[in-house]
Every structure is written in structure tokens, then in C-alpha cells.
PDB file of N, CA and C in Angstrom:
ATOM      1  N   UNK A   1     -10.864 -13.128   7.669  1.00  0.00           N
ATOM      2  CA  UNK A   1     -10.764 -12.033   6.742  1.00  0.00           C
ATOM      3  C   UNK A   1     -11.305 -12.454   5.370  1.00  0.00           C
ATOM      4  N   UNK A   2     -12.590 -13.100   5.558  1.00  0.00           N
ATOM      5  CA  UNK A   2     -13.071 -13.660   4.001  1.00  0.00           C
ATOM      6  C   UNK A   2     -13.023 -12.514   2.871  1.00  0.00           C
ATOM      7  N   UNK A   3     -13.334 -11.113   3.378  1.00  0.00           N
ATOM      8  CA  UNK A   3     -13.727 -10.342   2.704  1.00  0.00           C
ATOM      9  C   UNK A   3     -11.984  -9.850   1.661  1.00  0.00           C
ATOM     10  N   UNK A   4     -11.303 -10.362   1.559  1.00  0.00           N
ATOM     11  CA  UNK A   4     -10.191 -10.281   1.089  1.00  0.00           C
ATOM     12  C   UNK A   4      -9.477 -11.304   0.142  1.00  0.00           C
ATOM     13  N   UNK A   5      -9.706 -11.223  -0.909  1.00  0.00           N
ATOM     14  CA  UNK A   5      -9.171 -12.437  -2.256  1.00  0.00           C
ATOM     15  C   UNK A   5      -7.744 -12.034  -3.008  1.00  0.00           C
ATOM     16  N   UNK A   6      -7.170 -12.697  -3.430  1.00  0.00           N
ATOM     17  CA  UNK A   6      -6.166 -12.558  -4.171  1.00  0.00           C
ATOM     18  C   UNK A   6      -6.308 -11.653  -5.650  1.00  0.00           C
ATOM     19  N   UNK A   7      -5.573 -10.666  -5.811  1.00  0.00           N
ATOM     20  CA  UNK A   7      -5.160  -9.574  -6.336  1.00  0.00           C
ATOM     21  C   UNK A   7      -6.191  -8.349  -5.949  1.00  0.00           C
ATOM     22  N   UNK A   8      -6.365  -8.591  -4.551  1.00  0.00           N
ATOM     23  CA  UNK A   8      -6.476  -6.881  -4.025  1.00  0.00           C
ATOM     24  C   UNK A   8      -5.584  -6.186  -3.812  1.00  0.00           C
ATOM     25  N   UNK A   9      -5.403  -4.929  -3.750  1.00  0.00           N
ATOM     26  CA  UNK A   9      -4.528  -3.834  -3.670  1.00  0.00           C
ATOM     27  C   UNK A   9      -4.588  -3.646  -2.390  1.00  0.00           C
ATOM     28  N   UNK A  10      -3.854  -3.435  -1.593  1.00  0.00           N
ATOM     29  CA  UNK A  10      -3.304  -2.575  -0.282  1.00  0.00           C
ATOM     30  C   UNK A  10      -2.560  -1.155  -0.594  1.00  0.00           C
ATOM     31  N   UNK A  11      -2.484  -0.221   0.345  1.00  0.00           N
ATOM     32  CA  UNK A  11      -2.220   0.905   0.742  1.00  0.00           C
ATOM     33  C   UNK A  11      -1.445   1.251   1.623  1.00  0.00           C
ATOM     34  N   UNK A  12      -0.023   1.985   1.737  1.00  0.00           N
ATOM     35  CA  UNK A  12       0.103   1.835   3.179  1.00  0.00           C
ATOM     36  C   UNK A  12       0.928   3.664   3.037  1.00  0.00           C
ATOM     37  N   UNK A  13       0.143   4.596   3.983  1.00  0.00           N
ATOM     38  CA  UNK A  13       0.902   5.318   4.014  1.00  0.00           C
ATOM     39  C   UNK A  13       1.653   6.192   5.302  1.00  0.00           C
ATOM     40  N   UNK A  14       3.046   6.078   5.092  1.00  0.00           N
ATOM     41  CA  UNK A  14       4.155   6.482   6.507  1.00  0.00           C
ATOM     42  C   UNK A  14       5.110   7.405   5.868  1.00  0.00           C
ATOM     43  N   UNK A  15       6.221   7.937   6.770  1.00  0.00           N
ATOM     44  CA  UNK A  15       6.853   8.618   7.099  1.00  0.00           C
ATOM     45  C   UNK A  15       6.691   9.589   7.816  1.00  0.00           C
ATOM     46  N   UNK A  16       7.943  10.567   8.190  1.00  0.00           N
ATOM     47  CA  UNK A  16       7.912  11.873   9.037  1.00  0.00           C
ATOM     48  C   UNK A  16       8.266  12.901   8.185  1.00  0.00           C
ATOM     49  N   UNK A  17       7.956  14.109   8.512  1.00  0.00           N
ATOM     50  CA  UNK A  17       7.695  15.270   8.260  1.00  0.00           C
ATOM     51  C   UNK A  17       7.521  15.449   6.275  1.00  0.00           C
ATOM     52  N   UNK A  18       7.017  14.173   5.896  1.00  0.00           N
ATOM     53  CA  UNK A  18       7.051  13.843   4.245  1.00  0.00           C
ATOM     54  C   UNK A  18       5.265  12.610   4.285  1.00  0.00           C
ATOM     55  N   UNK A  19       4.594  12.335   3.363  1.00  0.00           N
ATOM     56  CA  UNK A  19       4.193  11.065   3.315  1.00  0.00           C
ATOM     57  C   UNK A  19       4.625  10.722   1.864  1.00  0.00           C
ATOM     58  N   UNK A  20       4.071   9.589   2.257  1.00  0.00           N
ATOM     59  CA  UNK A  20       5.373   8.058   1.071  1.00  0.00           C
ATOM     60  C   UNK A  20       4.229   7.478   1.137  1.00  0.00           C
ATOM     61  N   UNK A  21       3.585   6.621   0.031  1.00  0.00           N
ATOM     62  CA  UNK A  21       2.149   5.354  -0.143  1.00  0.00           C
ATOM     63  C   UNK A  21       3.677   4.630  -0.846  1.00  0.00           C
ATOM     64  N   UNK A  22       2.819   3.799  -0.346  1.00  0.00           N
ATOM     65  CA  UNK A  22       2.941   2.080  -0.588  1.00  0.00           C
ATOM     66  C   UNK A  22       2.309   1.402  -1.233  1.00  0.00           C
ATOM     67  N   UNK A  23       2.358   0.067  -2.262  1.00  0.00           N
ATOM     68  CA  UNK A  23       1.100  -0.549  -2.782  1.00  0.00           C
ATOM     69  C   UNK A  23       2.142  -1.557  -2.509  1.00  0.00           C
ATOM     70  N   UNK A  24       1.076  -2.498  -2.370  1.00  0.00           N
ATOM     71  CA  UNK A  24       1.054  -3.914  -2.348  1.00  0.00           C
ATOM     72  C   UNK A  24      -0.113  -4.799  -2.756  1.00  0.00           C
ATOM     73  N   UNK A  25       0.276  -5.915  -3.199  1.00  0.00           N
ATOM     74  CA  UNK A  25      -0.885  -7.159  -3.892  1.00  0.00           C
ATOM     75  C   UNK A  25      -1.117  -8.439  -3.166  1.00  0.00           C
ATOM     76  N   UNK A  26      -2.519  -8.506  -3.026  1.00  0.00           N
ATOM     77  CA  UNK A  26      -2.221  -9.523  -2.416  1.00  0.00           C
ATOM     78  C   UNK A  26      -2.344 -11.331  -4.050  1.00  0.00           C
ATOM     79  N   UNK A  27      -1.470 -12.323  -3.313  1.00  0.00           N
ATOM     80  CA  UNK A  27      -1.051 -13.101  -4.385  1.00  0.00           C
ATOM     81  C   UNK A  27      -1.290 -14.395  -3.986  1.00  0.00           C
ATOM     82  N   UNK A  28      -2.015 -14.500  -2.520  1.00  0.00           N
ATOM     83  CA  UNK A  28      -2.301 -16.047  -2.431  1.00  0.00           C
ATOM     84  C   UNK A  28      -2.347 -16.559  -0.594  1.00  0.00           C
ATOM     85  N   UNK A  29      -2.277 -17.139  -0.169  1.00  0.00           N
ATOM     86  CA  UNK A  29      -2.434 -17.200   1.476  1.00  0.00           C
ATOM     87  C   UNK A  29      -2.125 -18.410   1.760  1.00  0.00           C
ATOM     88  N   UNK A  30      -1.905 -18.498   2.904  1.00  0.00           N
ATOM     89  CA  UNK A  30      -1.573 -20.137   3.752  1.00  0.00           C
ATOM     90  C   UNK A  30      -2.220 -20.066   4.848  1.00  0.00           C
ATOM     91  N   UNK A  31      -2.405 -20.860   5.236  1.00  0.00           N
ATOM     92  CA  UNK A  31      -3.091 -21.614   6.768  1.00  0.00           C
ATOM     93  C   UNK A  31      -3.479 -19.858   7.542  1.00  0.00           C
ATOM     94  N   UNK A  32      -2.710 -18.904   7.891  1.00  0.00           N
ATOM     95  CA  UNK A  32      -2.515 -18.120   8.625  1.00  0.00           C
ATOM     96  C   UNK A  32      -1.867 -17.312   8.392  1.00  0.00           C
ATOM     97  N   UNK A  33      -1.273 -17.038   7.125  1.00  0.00           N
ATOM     98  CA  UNK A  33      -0.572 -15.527   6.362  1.00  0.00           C
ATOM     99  C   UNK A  33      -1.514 -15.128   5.109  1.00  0.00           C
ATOM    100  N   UNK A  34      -1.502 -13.862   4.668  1.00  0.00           N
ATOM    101  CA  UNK A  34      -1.545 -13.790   3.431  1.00  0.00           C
ATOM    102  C   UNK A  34      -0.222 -13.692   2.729  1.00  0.00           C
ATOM    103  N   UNK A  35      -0.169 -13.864   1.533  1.00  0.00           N
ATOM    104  CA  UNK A  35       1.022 -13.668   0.627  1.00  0.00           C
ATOM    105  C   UNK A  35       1.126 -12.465  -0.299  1.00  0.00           C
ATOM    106  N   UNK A  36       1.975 -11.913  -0.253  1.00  0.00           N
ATOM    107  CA  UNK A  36       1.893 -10.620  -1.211  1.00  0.00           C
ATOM    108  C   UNK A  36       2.906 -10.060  -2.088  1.00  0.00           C
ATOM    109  N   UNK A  37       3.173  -9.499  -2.512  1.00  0.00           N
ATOM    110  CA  UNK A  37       3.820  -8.363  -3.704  1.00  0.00           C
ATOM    111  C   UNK A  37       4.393  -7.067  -3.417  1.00  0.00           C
ATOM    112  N   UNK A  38       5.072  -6.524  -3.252  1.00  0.00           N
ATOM    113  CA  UNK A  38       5.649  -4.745  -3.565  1.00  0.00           C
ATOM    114  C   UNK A  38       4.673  -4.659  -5.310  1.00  0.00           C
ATOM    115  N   UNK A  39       4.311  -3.336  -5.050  1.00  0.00           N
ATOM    116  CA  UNK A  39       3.561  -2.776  -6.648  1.00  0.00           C
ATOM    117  C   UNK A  39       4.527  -1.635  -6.725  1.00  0.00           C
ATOM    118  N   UNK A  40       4.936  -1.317  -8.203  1.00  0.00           N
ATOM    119  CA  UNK A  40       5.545   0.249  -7.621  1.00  0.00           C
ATOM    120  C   UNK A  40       4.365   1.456  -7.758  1.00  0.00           C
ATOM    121  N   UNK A  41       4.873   2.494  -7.068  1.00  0.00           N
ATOM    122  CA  UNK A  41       3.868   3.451  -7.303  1.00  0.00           C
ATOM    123  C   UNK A  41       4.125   4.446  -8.027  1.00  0.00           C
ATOM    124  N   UNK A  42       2.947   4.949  -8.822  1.00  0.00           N
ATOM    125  CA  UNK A  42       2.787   5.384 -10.425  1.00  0.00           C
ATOM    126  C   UNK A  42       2.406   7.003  -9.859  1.00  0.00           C
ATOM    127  N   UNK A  43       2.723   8.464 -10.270  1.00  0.00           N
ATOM    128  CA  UNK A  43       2.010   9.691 -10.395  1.00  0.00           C
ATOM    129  C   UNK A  43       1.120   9.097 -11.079  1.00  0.00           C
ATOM    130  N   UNK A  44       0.213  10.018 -11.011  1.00  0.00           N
ATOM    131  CA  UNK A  44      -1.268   9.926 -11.764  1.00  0.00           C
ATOM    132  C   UNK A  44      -1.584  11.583 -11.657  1.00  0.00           C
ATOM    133  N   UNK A  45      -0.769  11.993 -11.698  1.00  0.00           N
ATOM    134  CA  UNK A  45      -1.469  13.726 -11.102  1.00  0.00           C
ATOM    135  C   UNK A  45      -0.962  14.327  -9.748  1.00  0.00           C
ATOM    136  N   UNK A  46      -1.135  16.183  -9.667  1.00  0.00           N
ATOM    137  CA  UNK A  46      -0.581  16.628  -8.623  1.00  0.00           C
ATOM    138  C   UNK A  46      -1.635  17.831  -8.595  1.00  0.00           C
ATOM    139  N   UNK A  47      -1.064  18.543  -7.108  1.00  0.00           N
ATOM    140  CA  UNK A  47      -2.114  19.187  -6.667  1.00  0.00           C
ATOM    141  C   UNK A  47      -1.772  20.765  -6.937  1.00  0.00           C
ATOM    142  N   UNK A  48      -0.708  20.197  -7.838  1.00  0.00           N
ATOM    143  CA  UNK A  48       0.614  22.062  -8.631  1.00  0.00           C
ATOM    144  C   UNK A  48       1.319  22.247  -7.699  1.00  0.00           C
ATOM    145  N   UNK A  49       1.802  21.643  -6.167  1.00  0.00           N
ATOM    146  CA  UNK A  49       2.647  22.007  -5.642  1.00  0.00           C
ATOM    147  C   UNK A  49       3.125  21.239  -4.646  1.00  0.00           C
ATOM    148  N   UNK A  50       2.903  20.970  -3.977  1.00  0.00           N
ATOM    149  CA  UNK A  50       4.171  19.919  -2.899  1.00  0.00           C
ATOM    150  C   UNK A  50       2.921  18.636  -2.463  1.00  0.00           C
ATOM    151  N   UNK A  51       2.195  18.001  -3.577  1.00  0.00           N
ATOM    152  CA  UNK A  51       1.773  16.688  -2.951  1.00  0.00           C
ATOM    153  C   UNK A  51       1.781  16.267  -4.708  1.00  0.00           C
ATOM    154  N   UNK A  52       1.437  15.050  -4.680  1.00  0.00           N
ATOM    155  CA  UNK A  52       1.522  14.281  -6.127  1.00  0.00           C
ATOM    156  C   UNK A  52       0.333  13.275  -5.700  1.00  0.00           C
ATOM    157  N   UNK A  53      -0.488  12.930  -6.982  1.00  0.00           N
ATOM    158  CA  UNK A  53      -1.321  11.751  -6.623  1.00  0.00           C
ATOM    159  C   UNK A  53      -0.587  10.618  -7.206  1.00  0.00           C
ATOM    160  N   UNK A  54      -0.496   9.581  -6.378  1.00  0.00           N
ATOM    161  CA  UNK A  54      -0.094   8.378  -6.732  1.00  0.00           C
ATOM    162  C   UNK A  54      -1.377   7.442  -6.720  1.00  0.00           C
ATOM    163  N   UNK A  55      -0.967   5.630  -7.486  1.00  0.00           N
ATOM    164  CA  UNK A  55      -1.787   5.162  -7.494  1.00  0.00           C
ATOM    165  C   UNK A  55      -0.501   3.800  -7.963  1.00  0.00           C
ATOM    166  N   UNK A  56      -1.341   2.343  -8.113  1.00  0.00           N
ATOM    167  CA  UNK A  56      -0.329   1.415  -8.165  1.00  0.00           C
ATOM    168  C   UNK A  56      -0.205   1.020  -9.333  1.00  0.00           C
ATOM    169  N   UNK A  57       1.461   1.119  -9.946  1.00  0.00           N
ATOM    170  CA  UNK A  57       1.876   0.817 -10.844  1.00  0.00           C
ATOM    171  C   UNK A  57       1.577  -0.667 -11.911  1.00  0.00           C
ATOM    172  N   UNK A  58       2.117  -0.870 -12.880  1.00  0.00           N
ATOM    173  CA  UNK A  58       1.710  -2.718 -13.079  1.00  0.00           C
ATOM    174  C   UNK A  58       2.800  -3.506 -13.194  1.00  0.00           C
ATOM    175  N   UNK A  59       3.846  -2.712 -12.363  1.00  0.00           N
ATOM    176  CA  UNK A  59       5.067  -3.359 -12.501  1.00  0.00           C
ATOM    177  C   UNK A  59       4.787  -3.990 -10.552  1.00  0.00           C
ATOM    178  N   UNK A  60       5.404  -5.480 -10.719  1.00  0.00           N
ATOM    179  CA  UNK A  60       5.262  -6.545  -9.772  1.00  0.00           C
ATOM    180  C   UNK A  60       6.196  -6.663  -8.875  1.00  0.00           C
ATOM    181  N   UNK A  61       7.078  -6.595  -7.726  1.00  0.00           N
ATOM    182  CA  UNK A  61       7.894  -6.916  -7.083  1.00  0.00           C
ATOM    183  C   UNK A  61       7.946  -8.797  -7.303  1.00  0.00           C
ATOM    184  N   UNK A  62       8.950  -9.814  -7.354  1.00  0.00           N
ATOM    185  CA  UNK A  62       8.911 -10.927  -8.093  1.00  0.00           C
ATOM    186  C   UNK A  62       9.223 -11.615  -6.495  1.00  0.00           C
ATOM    187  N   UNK A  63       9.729 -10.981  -5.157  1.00  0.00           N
ATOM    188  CA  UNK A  63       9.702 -10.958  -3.848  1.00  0.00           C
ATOM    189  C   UNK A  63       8.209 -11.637  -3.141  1.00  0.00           C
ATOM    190  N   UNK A  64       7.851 -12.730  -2.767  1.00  0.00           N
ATOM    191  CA  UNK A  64       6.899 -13.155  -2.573  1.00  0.00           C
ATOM    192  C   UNK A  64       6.698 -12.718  -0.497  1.00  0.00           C
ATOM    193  N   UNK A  65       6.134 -12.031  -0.064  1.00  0.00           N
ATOM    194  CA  UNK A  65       5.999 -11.731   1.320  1.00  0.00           C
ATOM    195  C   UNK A  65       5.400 -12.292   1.813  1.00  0.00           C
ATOM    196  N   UNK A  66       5.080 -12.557   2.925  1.00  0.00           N
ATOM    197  CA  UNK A  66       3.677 -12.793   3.851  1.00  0.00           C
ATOM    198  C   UNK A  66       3.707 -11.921   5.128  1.00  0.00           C
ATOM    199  N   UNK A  67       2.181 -11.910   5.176  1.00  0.00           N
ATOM    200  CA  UNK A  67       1.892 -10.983   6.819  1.00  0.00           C
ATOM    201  C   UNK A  67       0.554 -11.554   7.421  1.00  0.00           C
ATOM    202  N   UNK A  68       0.097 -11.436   8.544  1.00  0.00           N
ATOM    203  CA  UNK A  68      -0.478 -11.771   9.306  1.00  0.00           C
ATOM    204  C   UNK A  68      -2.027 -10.705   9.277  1.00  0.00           C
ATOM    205  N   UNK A  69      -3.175 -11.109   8.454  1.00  0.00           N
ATOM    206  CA  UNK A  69      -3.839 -10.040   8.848  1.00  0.00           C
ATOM    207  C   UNK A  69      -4.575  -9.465   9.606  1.00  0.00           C
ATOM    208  N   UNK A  70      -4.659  -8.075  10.536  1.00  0.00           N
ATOM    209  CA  UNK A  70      -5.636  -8.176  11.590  1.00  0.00           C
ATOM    210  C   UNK A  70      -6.700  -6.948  11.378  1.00  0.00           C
ATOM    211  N   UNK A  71      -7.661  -6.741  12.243  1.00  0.00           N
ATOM    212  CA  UNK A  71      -8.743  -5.787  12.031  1.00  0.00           C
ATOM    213  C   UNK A  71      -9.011  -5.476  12.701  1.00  0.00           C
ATOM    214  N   UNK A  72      -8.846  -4.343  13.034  1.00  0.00           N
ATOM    215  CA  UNK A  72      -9.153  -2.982  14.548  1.00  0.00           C
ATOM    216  C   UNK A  72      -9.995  -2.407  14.624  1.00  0.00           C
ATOM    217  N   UNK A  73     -10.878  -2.768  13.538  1.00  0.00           N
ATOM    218  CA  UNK A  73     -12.404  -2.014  13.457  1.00  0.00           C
ATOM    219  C   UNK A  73     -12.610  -1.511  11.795  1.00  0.00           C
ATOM    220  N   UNK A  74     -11.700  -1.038  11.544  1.00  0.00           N
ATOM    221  CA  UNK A  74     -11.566  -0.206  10.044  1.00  0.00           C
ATOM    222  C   UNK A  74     -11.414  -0.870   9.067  1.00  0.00           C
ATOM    223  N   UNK A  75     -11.684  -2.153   9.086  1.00  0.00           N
ATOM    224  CA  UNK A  75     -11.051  -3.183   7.934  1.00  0.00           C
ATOM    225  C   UNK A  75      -9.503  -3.781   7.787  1.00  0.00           C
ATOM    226  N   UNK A  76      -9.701  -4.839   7.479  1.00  0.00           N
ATOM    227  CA  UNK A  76      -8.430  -5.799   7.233  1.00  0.00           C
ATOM    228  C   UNK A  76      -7.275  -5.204   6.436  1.00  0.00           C
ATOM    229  N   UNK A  77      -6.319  -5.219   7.519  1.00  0.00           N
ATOM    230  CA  UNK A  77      -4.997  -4.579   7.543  1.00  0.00           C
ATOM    231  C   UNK A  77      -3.693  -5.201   7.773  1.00  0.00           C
ATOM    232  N   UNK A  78      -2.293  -5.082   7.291  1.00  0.00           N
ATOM    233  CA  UNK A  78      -1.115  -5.465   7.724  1.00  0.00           C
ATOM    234  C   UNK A  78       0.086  -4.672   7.849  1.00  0.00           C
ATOM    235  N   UNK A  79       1.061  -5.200   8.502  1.00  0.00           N
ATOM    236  CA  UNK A  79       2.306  -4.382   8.924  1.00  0.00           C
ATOM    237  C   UNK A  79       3.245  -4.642   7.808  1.00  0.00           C
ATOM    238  N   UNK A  80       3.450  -3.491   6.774  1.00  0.00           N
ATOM    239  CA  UNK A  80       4.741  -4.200   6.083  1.00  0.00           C
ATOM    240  C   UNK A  80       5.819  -4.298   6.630  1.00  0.00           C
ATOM    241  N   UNK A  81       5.901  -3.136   7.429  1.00  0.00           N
ATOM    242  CA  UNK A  81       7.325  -2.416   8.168  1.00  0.00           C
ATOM    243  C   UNK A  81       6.350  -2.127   9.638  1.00  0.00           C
ATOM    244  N   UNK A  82       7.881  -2.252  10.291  1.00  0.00           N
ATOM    245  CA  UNK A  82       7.605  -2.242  11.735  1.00  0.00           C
ATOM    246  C   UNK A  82       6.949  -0.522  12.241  1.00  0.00           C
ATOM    247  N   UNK A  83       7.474   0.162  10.824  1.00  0.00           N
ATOM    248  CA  UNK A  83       6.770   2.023  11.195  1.00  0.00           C
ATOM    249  C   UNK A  83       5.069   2.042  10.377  1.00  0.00           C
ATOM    250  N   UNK A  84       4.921   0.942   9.558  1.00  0.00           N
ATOM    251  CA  UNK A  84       3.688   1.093   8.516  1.00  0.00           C
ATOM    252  C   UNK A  84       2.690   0.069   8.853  1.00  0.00           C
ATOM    253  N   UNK A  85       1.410   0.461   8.416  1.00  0.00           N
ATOM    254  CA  UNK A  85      -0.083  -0.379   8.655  1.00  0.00           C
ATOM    255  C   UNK A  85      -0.419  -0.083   7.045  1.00  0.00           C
ATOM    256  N   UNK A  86      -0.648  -1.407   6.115  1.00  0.00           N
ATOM    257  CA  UNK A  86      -1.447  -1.064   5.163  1.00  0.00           C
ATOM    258  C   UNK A  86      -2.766  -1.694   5.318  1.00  0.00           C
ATOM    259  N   UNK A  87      -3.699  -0.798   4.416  1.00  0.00           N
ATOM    260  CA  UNK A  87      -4.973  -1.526   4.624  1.00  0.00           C
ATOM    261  C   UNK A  87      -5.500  -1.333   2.602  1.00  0.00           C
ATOM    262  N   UNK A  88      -6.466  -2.095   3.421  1.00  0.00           N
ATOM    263  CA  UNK A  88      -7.218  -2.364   1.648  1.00  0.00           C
ATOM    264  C   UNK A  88      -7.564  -0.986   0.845  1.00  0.00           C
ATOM    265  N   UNK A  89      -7.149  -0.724  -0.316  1.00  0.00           N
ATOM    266  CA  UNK A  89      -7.133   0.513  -1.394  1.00  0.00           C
ATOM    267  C   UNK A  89      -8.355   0.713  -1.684  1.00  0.00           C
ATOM    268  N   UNK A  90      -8.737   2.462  -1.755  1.00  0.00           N
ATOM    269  CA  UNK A  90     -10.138   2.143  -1.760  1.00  0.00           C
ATOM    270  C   UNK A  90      -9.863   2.752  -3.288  1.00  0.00           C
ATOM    271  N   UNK A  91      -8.968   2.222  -4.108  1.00  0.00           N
ATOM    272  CA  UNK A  91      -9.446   2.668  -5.655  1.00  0.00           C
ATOM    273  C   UNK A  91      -9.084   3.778  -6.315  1.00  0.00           C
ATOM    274  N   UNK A  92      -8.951   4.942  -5.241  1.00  0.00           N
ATOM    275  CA  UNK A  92      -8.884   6.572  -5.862  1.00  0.00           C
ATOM    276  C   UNK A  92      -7.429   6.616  -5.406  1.00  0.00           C
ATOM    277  N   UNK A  93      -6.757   7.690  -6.458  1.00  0.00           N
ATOM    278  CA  UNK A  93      -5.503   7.806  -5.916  1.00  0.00           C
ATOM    279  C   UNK A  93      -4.971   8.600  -4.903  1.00  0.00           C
ATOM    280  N   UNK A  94      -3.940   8.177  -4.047  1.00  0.00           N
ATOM    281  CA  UNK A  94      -3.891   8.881  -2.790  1.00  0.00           C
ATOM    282  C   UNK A  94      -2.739   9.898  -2.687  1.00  0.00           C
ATOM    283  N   UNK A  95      -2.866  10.826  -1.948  1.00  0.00           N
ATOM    284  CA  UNK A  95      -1.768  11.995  -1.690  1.00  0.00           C
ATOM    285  C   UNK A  95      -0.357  11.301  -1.231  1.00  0.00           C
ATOM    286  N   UNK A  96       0.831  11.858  -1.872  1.00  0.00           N
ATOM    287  CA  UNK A  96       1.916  11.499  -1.338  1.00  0.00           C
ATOM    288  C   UNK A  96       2.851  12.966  -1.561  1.00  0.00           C
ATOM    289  N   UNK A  97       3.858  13.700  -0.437  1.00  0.00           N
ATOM    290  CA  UNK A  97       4.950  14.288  -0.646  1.00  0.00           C
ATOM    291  C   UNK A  97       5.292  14.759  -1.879  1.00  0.00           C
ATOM    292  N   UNK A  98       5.402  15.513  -2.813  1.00  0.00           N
ATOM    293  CA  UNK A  98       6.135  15.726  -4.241  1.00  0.00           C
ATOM    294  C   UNK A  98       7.523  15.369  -4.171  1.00  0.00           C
ATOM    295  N   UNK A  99       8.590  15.442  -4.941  1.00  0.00           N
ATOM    296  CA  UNK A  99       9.954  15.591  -4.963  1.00  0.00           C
ATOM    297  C   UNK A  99       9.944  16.899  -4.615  1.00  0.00           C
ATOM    298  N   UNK A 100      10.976  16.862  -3.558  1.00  0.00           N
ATOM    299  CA  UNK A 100      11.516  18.721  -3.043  1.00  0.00           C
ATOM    300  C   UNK A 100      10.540  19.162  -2.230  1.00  0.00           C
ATOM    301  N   UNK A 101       9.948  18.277  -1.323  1.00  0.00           N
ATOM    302  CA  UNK A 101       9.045  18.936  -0.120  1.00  0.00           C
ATOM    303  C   UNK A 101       9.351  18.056   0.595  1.00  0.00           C
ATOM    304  N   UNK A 102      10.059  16.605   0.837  1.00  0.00           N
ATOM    305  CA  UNK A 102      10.699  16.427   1.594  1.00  0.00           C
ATOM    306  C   UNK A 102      11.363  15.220   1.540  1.00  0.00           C
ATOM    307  N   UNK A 103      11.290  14.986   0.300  1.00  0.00           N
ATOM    308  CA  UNK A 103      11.920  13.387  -0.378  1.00  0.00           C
ATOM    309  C   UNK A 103      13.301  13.743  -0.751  1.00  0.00           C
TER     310      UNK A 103
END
């Protein structure tokens, strides 16, 4: 996974009948993990009614993780959670659920 350096952004977005994004950082690697971060996630804008644009905050989770990364075709990706796949952020901010549509 050369194509992946320390302080890229990840993405990860899950839930049911709601979506929820995720950010994460990556912060460093070993032999066979990468190492990473929780980011929190920031509004940046909404669409006037039941979605919000999010994007990643600059506040740090101080929680140091690791995950295993793999690639299914679409680019280098990881499992934070056993329900979620994040993959690399492409920059623009992404749709998430508003408050009161199903959060």
C-alpha cells in the first residue's frame, strides 16, 4: 500500500436506516498495520433538510489504533468496526444524516 503516507485522511461511512462518516488519520505503521487516529467530524454545510455535509475536524483522538490494510480493487481500505470499511478521503465533504432524520 505504498500509495498511502502518514497524515492521510480516511472516510468511513455506515449505519442503518441513517448514514454517520467517520474520519480517521493515518499516524505511522509497523511491519504489517497501519496506525491511526479518530478525527472528529466537523458540519461544513447542509443540503436545507435531512443530510448535513461533514468533513474532518482538527481535533485528534489521543487513542493510537491499528488496522490491517487491504484493497479490493477501489483503493486501500480498513475495517474500523466490524459493520464499517473506511477508505482514503477524496477531499470534498461527504453527506451524512442531519439531526432528526434519524440520529
Amino acid at each position: 500500500m505504498d500509495d498511502i503516507k502518514v497524515g492521510d485522511i480516511f472516510s468511513c461511512s455506515w449505519g442503518y436506516d441513517q448514514t454517520n462518516i467517520d474520519f480517521y488519520k493515518c499516524v505511522g505503521f509497523t511491519k504489517h498495520f497501519m496506525k491511526y487516529v479518530c478525527i472528529n467530524t466537523e458540519i461544513v454545510g447542509s443540503d436545507g433538510c435531512s443530510a448535513d455535509l461533514v468533513a474532518p475536524g482538527k481535533s485528534e483522538g489521543k487513542k493510537v489504533r491499528r488496522a490491517k490494510l487491504f484493497d479490493f480493487g477501489n483503493g486501500p481500505g480498513f475495517a474500523p468496526a466490524s459493520y464499517s470499511w473506511a477508505t482514503k478521503w477524496s477531499g470534498k465533504p461527504v453527506h451524512q444524516t442531519a439531526p432528526g432524520y434519524g440520529h
